[in-house]
C-alpha atoms as a PDB file:
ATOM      1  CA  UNK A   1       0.000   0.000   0.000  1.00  0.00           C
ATOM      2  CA  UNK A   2       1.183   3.452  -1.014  1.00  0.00           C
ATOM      3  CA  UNK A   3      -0.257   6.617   0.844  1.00  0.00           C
ATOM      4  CA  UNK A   4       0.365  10.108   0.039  1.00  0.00           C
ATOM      5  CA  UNK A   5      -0.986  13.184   2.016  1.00  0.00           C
ATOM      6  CA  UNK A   6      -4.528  12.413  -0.251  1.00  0.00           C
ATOM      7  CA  UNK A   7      -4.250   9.220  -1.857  1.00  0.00           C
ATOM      8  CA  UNK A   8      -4.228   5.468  -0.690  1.00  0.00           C
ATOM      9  CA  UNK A   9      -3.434   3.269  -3.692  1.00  0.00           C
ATOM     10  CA  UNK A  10      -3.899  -0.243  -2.421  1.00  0.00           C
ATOM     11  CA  UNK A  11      -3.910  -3.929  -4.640  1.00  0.00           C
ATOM     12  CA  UNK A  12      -6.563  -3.788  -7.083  1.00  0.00           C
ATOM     13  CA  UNK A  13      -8.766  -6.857  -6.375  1.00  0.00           C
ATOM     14  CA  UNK A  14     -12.409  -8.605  -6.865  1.00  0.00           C
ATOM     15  CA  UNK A  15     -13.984  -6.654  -4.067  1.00  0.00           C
ATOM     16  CA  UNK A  16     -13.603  -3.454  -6.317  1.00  0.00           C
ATOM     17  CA  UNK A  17     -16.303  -5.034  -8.730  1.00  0.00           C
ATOM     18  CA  UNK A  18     -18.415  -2.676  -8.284  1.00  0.00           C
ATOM     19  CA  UNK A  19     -16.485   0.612  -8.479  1.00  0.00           C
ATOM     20  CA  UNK A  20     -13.940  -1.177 -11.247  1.00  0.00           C
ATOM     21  CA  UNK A  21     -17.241  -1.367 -13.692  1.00  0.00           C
ATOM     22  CA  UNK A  22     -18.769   2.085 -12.425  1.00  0.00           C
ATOM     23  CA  UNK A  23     -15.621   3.590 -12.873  1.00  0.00           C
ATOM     24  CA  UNK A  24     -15.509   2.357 -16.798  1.00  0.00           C
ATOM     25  CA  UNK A  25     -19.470   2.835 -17.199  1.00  0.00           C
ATOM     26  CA  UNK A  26     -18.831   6.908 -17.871  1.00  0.00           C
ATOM     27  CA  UNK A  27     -17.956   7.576 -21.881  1.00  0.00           C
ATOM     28  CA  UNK A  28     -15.592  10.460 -20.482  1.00  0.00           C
ATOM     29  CA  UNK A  29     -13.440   7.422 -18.942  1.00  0.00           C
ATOM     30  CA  UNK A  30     -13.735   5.075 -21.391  1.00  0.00           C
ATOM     31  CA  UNK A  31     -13.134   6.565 -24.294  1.00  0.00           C
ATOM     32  CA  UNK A  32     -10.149   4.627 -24.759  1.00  0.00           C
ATOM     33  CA  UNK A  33     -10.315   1.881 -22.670  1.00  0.00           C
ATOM     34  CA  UNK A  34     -13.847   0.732 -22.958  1.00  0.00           C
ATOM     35  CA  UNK A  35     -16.559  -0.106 -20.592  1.00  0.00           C
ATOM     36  CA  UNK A  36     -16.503  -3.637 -18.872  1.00  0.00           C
ATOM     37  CA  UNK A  37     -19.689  -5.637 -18.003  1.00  0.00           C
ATOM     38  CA  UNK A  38     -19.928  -7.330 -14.795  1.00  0.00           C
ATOM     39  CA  UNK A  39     -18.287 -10.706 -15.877  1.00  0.00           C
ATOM     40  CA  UNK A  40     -15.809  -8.867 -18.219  1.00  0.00           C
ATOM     41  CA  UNK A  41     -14.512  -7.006 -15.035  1.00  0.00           C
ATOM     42  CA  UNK A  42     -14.240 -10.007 -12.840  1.00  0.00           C
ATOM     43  CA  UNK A  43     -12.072 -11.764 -15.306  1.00  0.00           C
ATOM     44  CA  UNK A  44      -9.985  -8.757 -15.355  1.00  0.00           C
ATOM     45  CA  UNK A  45      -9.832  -7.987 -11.867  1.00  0.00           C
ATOM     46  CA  UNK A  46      -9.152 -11.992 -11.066  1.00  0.00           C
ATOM     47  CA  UNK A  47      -6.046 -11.804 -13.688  1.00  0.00           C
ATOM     48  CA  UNK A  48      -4.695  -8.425 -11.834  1.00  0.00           C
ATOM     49  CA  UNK A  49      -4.714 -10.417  -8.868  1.00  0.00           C
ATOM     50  CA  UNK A  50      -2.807 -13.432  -9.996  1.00  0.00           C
ATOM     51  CA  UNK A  51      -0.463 -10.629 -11.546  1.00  0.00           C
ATOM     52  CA  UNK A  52       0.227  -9.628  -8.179  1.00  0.00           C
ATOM     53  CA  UNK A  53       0.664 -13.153  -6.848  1.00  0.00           C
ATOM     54  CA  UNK A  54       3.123 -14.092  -9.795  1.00  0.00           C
ATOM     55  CA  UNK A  55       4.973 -11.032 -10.244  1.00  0.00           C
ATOM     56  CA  UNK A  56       4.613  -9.019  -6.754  1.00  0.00           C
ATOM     57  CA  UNK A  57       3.181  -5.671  -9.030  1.00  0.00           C
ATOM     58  CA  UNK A  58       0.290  -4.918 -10.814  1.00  0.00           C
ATOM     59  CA  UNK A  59      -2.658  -2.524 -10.756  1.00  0.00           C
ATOM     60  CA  UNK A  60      -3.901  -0.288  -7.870  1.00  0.00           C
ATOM     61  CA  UNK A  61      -6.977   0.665  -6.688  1.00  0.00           C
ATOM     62  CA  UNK A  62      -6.771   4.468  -5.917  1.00  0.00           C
ATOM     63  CA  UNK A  63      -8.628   6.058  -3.239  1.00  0.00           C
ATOM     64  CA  UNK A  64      -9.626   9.339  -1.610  1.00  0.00           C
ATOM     65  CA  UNK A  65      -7.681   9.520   1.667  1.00  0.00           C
ATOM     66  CA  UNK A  66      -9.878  11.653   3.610  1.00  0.00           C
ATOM     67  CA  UNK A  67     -13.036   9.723   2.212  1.00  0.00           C
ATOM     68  CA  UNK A  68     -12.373   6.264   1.218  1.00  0.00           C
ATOM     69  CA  UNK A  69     -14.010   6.930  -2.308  1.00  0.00           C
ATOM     70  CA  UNK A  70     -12.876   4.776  -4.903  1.00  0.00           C
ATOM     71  CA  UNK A  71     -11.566   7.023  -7.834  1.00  0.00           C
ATOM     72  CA  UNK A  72      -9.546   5.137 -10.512  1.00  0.00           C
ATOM     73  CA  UNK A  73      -7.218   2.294 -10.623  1.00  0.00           C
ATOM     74  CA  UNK A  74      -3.046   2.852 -12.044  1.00  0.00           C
ATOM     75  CA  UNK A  75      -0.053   1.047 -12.096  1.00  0.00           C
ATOM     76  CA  UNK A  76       1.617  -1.663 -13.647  1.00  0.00           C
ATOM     77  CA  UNK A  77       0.645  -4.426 -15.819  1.00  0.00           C
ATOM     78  CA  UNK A  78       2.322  -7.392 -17.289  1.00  0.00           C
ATOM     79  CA  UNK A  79       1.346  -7.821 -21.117  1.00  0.00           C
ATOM     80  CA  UNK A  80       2.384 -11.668 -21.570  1.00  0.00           C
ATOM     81  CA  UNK A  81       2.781 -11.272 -25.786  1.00  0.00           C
ATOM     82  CA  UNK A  82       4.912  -8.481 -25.788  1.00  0.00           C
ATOM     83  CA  UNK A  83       6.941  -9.464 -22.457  1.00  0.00           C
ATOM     84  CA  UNK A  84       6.689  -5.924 -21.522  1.00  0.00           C
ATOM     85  CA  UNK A  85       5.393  -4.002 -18.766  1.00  0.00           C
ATOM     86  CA  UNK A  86       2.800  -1.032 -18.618  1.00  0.00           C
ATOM     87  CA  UNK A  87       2.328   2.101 -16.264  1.00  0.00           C
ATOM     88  CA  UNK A  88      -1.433   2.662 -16.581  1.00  0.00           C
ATOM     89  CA  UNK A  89      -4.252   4.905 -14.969  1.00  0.00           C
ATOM     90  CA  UNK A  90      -8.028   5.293 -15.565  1.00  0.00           C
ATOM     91  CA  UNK A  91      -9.710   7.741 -13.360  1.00  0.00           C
ATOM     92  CA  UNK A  92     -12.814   9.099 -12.552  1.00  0.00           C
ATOM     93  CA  UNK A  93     -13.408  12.142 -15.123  1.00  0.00           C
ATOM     94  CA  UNK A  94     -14.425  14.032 -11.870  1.00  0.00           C
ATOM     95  CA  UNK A  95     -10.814  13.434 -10.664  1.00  0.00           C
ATOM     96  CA  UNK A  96      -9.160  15.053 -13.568  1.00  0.00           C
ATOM     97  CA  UNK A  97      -7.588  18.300 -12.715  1.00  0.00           C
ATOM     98  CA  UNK A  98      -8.851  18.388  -8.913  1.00  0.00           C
ATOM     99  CA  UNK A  99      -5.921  20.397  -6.623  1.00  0.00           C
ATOM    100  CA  UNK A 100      -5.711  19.320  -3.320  1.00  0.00           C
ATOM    101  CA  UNK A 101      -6.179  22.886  -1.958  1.00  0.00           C
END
């Protein structure tokens, strides 16, 4: 777990269902990385968890501090056919821009 003065980023993992497919529901957000159904998002949330367990990094969930609230996911992720690794982040489009003050 990572926390800064307002973010907690934290293993992305199946219990962020919810938030993971909420998160990709608005058009603003997934405008490049499409929207995930239910199922679709399990799958991908169950394979970011065996990232972790085989390669000790993948993506985070990232979270308000103060709040709690659930506002993106970013990090790292392992794309097998290229052998290469990704720094990625998807965020809520009310979270782009925000200052901390």
């Amino acid at each position: 777990m990572i926390e800064t003065e307002r973010l907690v980023l934290r293993p992305l993992t199946v219990g962020d269902l919810d938030a993971f497919v909420e998160l990709h529901a608005d058009e603003r957000v997934n405008r490049f990385v499409g929207s995930y159904s239910a199922e679709r998002a399990r799958e991908r949330l169950l394979a970011v968890e065996r990232q972790w367990a085989e390669r000790g990094h993948g993506l985070c969930a990232v979270e308000l501090r103060s709040s709690g609230e659930f506002i993106g996911r970013c990090g790292l992720h392992y794309w097998e056919s290229f052998d290469e690794v990704e720094l990625g982040w998807t965020l809520k489009a009310e979270s782009w821009g925000v200052s901390s003050k």
